[in-house]
C-alpha atoms as a PDB file:
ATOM      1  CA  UNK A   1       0.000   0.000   0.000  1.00  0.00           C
ATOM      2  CA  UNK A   2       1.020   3.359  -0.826  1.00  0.00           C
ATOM      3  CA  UNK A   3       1.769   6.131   2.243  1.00  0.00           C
ATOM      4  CA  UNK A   4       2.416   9.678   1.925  1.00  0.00           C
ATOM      5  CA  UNK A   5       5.970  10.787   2.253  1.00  0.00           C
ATOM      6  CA  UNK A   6       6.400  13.673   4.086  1.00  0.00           C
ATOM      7  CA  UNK A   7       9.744  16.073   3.981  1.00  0.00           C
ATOM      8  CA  UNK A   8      10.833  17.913   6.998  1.00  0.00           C
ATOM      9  CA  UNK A   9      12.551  20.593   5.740  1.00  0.00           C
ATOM     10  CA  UNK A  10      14.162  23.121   8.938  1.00  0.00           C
ATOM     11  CA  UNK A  11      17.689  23.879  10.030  1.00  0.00           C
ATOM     12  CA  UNK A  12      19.423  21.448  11.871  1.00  0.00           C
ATOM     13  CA  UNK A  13      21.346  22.007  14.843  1.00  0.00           C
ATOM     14  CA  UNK A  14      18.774  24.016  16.792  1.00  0.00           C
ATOM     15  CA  UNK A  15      15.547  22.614  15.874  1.00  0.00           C
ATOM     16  CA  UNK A  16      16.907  19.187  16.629  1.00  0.00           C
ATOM     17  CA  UNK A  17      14.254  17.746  19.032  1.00  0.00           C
ATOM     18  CA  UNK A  18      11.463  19.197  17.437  1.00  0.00           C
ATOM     19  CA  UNK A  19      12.835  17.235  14.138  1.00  0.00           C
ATOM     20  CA  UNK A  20      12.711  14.490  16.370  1.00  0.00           C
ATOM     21  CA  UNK A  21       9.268  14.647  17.404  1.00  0.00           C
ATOM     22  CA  UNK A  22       7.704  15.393  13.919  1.00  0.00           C
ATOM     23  CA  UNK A  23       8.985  12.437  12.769  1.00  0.00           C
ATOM     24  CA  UNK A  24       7.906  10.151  15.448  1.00  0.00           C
ATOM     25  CA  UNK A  25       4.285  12.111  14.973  1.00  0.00           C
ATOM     26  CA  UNK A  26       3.942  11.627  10.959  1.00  0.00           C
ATOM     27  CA  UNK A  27       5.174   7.779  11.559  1.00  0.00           C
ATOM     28  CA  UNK A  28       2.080   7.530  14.187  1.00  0.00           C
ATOM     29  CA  UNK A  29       0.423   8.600  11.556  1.00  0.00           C
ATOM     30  CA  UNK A  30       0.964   6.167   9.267  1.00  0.00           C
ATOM     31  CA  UNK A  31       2.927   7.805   6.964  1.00  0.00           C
ATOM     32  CA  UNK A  32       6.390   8.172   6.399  1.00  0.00           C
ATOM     33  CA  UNK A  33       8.725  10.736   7.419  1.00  0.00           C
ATOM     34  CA  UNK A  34      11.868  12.312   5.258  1.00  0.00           C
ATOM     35  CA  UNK A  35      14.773  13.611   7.289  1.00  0.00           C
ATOM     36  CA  UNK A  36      18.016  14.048   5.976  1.00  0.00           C
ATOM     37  CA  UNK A  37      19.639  13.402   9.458  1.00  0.00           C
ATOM     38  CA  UNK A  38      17.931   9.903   9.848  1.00  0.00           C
ATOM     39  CA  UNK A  39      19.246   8.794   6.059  1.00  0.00           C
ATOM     40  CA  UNK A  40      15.664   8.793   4.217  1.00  0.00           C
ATOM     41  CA  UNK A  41      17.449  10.735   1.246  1.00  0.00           C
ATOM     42  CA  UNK A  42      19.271   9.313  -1.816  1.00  0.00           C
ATOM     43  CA  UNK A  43      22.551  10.585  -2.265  1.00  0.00           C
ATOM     44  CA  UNK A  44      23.520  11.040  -5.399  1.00  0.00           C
ATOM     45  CA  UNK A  45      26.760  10.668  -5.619  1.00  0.00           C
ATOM     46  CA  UNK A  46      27.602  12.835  -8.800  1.00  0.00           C
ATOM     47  CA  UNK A  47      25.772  15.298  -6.860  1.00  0.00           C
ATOM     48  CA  UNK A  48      26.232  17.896  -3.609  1.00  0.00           C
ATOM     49  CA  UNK A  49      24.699  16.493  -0.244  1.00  0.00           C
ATOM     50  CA  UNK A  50      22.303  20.044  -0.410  1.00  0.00           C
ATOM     51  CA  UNK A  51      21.636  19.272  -4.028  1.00  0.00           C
ATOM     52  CA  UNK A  52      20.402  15.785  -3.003  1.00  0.00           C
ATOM     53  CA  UNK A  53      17.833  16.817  -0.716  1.00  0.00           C
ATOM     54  CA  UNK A  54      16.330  19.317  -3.158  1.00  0.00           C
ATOM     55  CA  UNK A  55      15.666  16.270  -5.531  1.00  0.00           C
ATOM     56  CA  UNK A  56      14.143  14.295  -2.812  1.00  0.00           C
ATOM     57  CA  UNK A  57      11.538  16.701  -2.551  1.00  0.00           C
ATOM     58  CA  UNK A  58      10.158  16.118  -5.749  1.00  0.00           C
ATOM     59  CA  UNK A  59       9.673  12.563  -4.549  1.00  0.00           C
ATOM     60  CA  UNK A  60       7.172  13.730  -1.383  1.00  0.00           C
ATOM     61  CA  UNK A  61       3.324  14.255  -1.272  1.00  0.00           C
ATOM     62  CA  UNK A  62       4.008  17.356   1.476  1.00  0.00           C
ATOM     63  CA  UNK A  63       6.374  19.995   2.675  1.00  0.00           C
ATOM     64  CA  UNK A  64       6.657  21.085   6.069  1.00  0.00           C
ATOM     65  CA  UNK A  65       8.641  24.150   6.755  1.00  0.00           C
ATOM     66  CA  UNK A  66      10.138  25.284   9.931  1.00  0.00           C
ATOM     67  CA  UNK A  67      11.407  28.533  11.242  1.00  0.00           C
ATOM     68  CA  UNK A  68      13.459  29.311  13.871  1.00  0.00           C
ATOM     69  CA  UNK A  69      16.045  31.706  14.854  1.00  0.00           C
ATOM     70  CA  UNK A  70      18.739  30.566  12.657  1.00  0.00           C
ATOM     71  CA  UNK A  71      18.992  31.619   8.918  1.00  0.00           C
ATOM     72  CA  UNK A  72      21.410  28.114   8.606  1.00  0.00           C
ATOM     73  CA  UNK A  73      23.922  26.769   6.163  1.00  0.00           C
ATOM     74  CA  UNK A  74      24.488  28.659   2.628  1.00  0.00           C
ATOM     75  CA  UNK A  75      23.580  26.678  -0.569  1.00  0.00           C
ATOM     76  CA  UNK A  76      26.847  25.685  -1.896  1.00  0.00           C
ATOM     77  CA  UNK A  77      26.315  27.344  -5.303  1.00  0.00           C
ATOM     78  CA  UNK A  78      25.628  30.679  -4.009  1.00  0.00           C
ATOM     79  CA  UNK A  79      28.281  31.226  -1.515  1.00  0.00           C
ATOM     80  CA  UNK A  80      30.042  34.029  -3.289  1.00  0.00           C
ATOM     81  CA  UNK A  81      27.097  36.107  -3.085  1.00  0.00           C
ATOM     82  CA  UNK A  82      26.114  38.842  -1.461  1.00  0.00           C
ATOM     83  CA  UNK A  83      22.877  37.637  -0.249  1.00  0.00           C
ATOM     84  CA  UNK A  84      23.318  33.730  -0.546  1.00  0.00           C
ATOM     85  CA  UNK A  85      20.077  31.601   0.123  1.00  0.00           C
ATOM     86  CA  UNK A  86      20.297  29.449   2.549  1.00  0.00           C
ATOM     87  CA  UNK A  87      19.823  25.370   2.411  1.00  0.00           C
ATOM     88  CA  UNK A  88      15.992  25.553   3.709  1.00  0.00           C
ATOM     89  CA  UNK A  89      15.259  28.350   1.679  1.00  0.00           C
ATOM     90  CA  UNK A  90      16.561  26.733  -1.272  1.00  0.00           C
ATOM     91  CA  UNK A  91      14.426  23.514  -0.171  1.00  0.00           C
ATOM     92  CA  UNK A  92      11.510  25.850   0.203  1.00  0.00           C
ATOM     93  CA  UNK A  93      11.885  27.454  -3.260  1.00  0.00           C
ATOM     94  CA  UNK A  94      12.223  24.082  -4.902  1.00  0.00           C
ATOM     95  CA  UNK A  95       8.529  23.295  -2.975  1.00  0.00           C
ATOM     96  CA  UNK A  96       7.170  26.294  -4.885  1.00  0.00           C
ATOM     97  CA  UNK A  97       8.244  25.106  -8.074  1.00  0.00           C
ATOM     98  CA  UNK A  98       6.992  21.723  -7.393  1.00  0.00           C
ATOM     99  CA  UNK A  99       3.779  23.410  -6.207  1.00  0.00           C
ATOM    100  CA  UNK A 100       3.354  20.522  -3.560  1.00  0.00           C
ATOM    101  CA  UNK A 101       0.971  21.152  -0.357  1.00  0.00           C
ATOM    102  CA  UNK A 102       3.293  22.767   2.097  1.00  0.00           C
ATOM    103  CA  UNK A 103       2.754  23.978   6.029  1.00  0.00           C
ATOM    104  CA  UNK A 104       5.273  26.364   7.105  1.00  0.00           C
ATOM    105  CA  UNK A 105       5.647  26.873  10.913  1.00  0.00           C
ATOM    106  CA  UNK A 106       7.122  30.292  12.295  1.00  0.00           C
ATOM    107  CA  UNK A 107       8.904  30.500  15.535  1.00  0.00           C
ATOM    108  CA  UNK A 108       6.296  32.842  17.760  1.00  0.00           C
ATOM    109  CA  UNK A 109       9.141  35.070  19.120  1.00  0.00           C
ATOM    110  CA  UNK A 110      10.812  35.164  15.893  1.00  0.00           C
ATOM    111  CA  UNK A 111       7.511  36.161  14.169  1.00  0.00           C
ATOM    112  CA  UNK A 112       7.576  39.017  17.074  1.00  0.00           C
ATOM    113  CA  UNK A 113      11.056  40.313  15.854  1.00  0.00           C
ATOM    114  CA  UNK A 114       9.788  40.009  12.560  1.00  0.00           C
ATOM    115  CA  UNK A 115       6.527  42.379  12.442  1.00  0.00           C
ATOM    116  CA  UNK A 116       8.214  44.967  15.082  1.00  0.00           C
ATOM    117  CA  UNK A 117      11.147  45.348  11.950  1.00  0.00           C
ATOM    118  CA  UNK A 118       8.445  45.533   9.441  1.00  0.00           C
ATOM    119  CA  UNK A 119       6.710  48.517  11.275  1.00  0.00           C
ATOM    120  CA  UNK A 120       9.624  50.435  11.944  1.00  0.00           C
ATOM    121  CA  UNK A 121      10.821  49.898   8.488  1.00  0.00           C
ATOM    122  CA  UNK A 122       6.987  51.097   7.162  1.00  0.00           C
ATOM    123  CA  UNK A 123       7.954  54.123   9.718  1.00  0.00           C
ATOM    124  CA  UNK A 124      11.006  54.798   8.340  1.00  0.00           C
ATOM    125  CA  UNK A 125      10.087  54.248   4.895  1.00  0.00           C
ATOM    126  CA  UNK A 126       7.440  56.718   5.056  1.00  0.00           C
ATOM    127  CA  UNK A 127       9.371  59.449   6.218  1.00  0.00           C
ATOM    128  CA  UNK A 128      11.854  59.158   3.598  1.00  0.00           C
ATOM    129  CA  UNK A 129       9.036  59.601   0.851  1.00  0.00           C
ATOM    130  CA  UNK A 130       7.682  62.433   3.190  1.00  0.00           C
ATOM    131  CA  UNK A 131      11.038  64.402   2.679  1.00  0.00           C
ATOM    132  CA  UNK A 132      10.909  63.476  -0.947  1.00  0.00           C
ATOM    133  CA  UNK A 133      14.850  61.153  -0.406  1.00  0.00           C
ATOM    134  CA  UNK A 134      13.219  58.382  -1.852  1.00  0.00           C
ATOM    135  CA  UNK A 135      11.090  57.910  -4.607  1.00  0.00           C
ATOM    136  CA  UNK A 136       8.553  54.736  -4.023  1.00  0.00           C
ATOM    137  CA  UNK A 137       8.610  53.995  -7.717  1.00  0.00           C
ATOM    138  CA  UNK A 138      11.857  53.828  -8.059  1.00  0.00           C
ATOM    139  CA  UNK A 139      12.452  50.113  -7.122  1.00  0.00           C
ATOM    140  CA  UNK A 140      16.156  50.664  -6.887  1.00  0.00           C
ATOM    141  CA  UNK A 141      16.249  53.628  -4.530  1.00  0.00           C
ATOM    142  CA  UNK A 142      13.678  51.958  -2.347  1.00  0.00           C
ATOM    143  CA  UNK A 143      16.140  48.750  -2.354  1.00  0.00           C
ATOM    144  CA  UNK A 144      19.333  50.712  -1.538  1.00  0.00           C
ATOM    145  CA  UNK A 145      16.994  53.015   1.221  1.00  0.00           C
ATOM    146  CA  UNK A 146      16.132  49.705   3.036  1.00  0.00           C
ATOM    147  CA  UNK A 147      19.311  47.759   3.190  1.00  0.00           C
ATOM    148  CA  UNK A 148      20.896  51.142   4.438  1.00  0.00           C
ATOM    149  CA  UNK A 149      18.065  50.708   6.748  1.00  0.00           C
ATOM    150  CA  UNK A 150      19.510  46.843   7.509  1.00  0.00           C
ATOM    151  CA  UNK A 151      22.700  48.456   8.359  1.00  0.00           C
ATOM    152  CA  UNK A 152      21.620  50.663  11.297  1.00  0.00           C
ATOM    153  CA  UNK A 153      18.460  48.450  12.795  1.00  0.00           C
ATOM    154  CA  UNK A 154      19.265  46.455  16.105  1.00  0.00           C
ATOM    155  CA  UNK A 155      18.494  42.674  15.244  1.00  0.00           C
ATOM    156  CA  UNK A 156      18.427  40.967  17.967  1.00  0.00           C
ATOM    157  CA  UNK A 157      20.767  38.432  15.983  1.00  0.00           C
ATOM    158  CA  UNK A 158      22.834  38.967  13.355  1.00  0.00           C
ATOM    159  CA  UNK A 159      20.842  36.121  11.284  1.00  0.00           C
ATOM    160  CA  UNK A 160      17.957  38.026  11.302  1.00  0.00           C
ATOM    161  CA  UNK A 161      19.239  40.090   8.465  1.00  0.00           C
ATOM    162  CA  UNK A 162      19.050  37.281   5.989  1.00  0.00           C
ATOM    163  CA  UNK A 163      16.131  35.653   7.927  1.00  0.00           C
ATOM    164  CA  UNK A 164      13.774  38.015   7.997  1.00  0.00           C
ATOM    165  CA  UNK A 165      14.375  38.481   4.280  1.00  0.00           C
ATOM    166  CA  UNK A 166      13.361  34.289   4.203  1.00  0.00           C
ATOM    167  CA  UNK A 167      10.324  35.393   6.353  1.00  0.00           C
ATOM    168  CA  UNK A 168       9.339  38.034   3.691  1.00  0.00           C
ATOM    169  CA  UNK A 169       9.358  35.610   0.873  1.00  0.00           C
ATOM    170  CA  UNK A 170       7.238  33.303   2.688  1.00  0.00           C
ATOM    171  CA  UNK A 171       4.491  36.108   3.371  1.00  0.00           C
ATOM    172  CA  UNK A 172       4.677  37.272  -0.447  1.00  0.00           C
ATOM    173  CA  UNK A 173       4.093  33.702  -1.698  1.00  0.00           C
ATOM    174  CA  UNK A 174       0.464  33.995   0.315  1.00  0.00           C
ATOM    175  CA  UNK A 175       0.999  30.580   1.821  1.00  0.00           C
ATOM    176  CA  UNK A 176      -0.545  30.152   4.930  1.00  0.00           C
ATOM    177  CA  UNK A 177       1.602  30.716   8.129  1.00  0.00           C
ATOM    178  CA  UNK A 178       1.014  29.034  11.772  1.00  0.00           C
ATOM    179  CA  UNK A 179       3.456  30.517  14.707  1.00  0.00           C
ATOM    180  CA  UNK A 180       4.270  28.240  17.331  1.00  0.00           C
ATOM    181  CA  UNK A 181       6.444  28.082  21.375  1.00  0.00           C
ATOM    182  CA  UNK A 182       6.992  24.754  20.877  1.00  0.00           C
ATOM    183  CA  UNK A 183       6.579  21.102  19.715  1.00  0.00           C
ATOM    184  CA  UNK A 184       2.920  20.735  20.836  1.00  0.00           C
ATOM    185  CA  UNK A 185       1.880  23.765  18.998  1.00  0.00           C
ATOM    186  CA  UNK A 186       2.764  22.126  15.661  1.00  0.00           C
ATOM    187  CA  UNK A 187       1.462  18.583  16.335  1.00  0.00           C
ATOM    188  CA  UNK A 188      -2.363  20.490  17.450  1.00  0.00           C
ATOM    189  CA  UNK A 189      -2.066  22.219  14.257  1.00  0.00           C
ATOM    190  CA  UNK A 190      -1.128  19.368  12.094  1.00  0.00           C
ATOM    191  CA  UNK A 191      -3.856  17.186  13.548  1.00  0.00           C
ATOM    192  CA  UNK A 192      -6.446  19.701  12.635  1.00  0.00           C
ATOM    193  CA  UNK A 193      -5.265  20.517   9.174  1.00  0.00           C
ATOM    194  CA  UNK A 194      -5.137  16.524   8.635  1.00  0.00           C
ATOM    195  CA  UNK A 195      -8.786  16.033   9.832  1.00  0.00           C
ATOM    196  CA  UNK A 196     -10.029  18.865   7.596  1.00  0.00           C
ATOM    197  CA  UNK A 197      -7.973  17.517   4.949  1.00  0.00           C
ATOM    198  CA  UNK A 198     -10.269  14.002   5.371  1.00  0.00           C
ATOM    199  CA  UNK A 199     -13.312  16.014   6.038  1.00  0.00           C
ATOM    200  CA  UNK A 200     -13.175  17.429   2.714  1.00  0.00           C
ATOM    201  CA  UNK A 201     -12.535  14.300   1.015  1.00  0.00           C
ATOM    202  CA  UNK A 202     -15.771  12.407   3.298  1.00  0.00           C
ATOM    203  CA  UNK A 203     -17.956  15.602   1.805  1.00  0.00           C
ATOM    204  CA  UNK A 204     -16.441  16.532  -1.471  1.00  0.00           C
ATOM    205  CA  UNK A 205     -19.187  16.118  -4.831  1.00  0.00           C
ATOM    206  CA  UNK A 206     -19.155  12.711  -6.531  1.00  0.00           C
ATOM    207  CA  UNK A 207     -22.311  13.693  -8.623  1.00  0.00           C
ATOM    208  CA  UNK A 208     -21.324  12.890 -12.336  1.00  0.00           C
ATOM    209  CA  UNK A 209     -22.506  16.401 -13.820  1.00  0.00           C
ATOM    210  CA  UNK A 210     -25.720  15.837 -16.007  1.00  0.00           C
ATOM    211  CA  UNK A 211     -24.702  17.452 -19.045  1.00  0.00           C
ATOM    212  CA  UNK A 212     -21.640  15.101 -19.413  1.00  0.00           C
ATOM    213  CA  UNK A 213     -23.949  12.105 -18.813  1.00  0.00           C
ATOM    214  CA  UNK A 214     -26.162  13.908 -21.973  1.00  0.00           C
ATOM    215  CA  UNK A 215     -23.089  14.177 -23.924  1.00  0.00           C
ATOM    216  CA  UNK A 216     -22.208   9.885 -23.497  1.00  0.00           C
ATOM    217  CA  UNK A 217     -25.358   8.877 -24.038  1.00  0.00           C
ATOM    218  CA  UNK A 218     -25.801  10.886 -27.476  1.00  0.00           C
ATOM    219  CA  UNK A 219     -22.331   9.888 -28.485  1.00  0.00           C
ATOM    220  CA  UNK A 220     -23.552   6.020 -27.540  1.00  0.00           C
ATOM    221  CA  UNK A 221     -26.744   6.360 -29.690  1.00  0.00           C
ATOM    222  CA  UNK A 222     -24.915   7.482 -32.487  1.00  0.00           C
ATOM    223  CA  UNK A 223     -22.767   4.390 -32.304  1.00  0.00           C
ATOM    224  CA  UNK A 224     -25.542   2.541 -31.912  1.00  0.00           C
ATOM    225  CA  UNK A 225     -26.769   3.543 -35.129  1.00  0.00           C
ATOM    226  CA  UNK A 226     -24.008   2.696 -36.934  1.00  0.00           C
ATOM    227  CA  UNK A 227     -24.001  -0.493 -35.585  1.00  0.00           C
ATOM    228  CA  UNK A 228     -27.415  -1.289 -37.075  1.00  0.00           C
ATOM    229  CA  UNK A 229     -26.047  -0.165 -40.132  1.00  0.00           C
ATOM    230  CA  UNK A 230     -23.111  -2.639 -40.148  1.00  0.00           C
ATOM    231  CA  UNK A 231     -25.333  -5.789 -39.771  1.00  0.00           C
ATOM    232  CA  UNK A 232     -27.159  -7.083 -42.596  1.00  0.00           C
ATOM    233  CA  UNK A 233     -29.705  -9.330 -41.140  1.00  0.00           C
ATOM    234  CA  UNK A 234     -30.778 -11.211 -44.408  1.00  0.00           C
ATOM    235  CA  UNK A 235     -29.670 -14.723 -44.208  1.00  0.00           C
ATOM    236  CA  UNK A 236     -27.553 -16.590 -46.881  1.00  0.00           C
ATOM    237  CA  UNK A 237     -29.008 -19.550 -47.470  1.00  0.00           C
ATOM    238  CA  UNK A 238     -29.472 -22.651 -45.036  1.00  0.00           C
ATOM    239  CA  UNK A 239     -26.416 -22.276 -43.266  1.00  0.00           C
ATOM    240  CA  UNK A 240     -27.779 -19.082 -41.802  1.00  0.00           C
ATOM    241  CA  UNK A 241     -24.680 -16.284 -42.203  1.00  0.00           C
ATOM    242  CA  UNK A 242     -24.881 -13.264 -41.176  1.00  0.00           C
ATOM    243  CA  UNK A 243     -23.324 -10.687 -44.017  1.00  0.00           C
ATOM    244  CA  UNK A 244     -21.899  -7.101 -43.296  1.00  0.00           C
ATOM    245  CA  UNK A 245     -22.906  -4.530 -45.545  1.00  0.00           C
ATOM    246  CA  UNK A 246     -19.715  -1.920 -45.443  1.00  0.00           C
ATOM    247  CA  UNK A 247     -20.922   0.351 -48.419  1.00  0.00           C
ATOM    248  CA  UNK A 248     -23.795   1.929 -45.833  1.00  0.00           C
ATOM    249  CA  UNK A 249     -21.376   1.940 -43.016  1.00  0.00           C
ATOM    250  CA  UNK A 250     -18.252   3.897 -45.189  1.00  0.00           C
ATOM    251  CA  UNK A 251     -20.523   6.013 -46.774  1.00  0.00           C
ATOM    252  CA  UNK A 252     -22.019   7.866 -43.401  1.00  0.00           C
ATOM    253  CA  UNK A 253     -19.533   6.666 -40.271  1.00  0.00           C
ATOM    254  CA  UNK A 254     -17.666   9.160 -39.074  1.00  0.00           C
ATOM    255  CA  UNK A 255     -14.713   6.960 -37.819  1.00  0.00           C
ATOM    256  CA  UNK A 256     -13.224  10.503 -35.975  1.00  0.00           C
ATOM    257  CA  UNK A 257     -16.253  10.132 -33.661  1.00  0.00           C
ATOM    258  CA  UNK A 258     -15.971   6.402 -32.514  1.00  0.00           C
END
C-alpha cells in the first residue's frame, strides 16, 4: 500500500528535538517521514549532499517548513554572493516550483522580531518619501533606502538580516503561516489541518454532472446507429450467415467520432 511521504525541511542544529518529534508524529500517523539526518534521502553521488535533498523533494506528497532563529547553512552554489540563500530556503523554493501542499511553521518570538522590523521599516520608509529622499517607484532607490536601513536596525541576531528576508518571501508567496512556542503547537495544528484535509474528502461532490452524462449517451446512440447499419440481417441460405454490408457503413460513419 502506498503512504504519503512527508519532507521535513528546517535547520538542523537548533531545531533538533522538534525534528525528532515530527517524525515520530507523521510515523504515528501512518505515513512516512523524510529527514536528511535519519538517512531517508538518496545521495547522489555525482551530486552535492544540499543538491540531493532538493531532488528528494520532488519525490514527497508534502512539505513542512520550519522557522526558527537561525537563517542556517548557505547553498553551496551561491556562496560568493552577497545575499546567498540558505539550504531551507533553497528547499523551500524548490517546494514552490513543485507546487506541492506545504505547512510552514514560524517560531512565535521570531515572528515578534519580525513584524516589530516591518513597522519600523513602514515608519522609516514613510518618512523618507515624506522628505521626498526616496522615490517609491523607483524600485532601486527603495532597495538601496532599506538595506541602508539593515545596516543601522538592532536585530536581535545577526541572522535576522538574511532571515527576515526568508520570512518576507514566505508572506509574499500567500501561503498560509502558523506561529508556534513549541513542539505541541505544531502537532495540534497538524492534527487539525489533517482532519479537515479528510473532512473534505468524506464531503467533497461525486455527482457525475448531467450534461456530461447527456453528452455519453448521445455519443452512444450514435454508435448505436451505426451499428445497425453494419449488420445485414438477411440470411444466406441454409447455413444461416450473417453478411456485413460496409458500403452503408463507409458512406455515413464518421470513424473521428468512434
Amino acid at each position: 500500500m502506498a503512504i504519503p511521504r512527508i519532507f521535513v525541511s528546517s535547520t538542523c542544529y537548533d531545531l533538533k528535538e522538534i525534528r525528532f518529534q515530527l517524525r515520530n508524529f507523521i510515523h504515528d500517523f501512518g505515513y512516512e517521514a523524510v529527514n536528511s539526518e535519519f538517512g531517508d534521502i538518496f545521495f547522489d553521488y555525482k551530486k552535492h549532499v544540499q543538491e540531493s535533498c532538493k531532488t528528494e523533494i520532488s519525490k514527497c506528497n508534502m512539505f513542512i517548513l520550519i522557522i526558527g532563529n537561525v537563517y542556517g547553512s548557505f547553498y553551496y552554489d551561491q556562496i560568493d554572493k552577497k545575499e546567498p540563500d540558505s539550504v531551507t530556503l533553497q528547499e523551500f523554493k524548490e517546494a514552490l516550483e513543485l507546487n506541492i501542499p506545504k505547512h510552514i511553521f514560524i517560531n512565535k518570538f521570531v515572528e515578534y522580531d519580525y513584524q516589530n522590523y516591518c513597522r519600523t521599516w513602514e515608519k522609516r520608509f514613510r518618512k523618507l518619501i515624506a522628505e521626498q529622499e526616496v522615490n517609491p517607484s523607483d524600485e532601486v532607490s527603495v532597495r538601496k533606502a532599506e538595506e541602508e536601513y539593515k545596516n543601522v536596525y538592532p536585530f536581535p541576531q545577526e541572522s535576522y538580516k538574511h532571515l527576515f528576508k526568508f520570512i518576507n518571501l514566505i508572506y509574499d508567496t500567500g501561503n498560509a503561516v502558523i506561529t508556534y512556542e513549541n513542539f505541541d503547537d505544531i502537532k495540534n495544528n497538524l492534527r487539525k489541518q489533517g482532519a479537515g484535509v479528510m473532512y473534505e474528502f468524506l464531503t467533497q461532490d461525486r455527482s457525475v454532472p448531467k450534461q456530461f452524462v447527456q453528452d455519453i449517451s448521445l455519443k452512444i446512440d450514435k454508435l448505436n446507429d451505426q451499428l445497425y447499419k453494419l449488420f445485414d440481417t438477411r440470411k444466406n441460405g441454409t447455413n444461416s450467415k450473417i453478411t456485413f454490408d460496409i458500403s452503408q457503413l463507409t458512406n455515413s460513419f464518421n470513424f473521428d467520432e468512434v
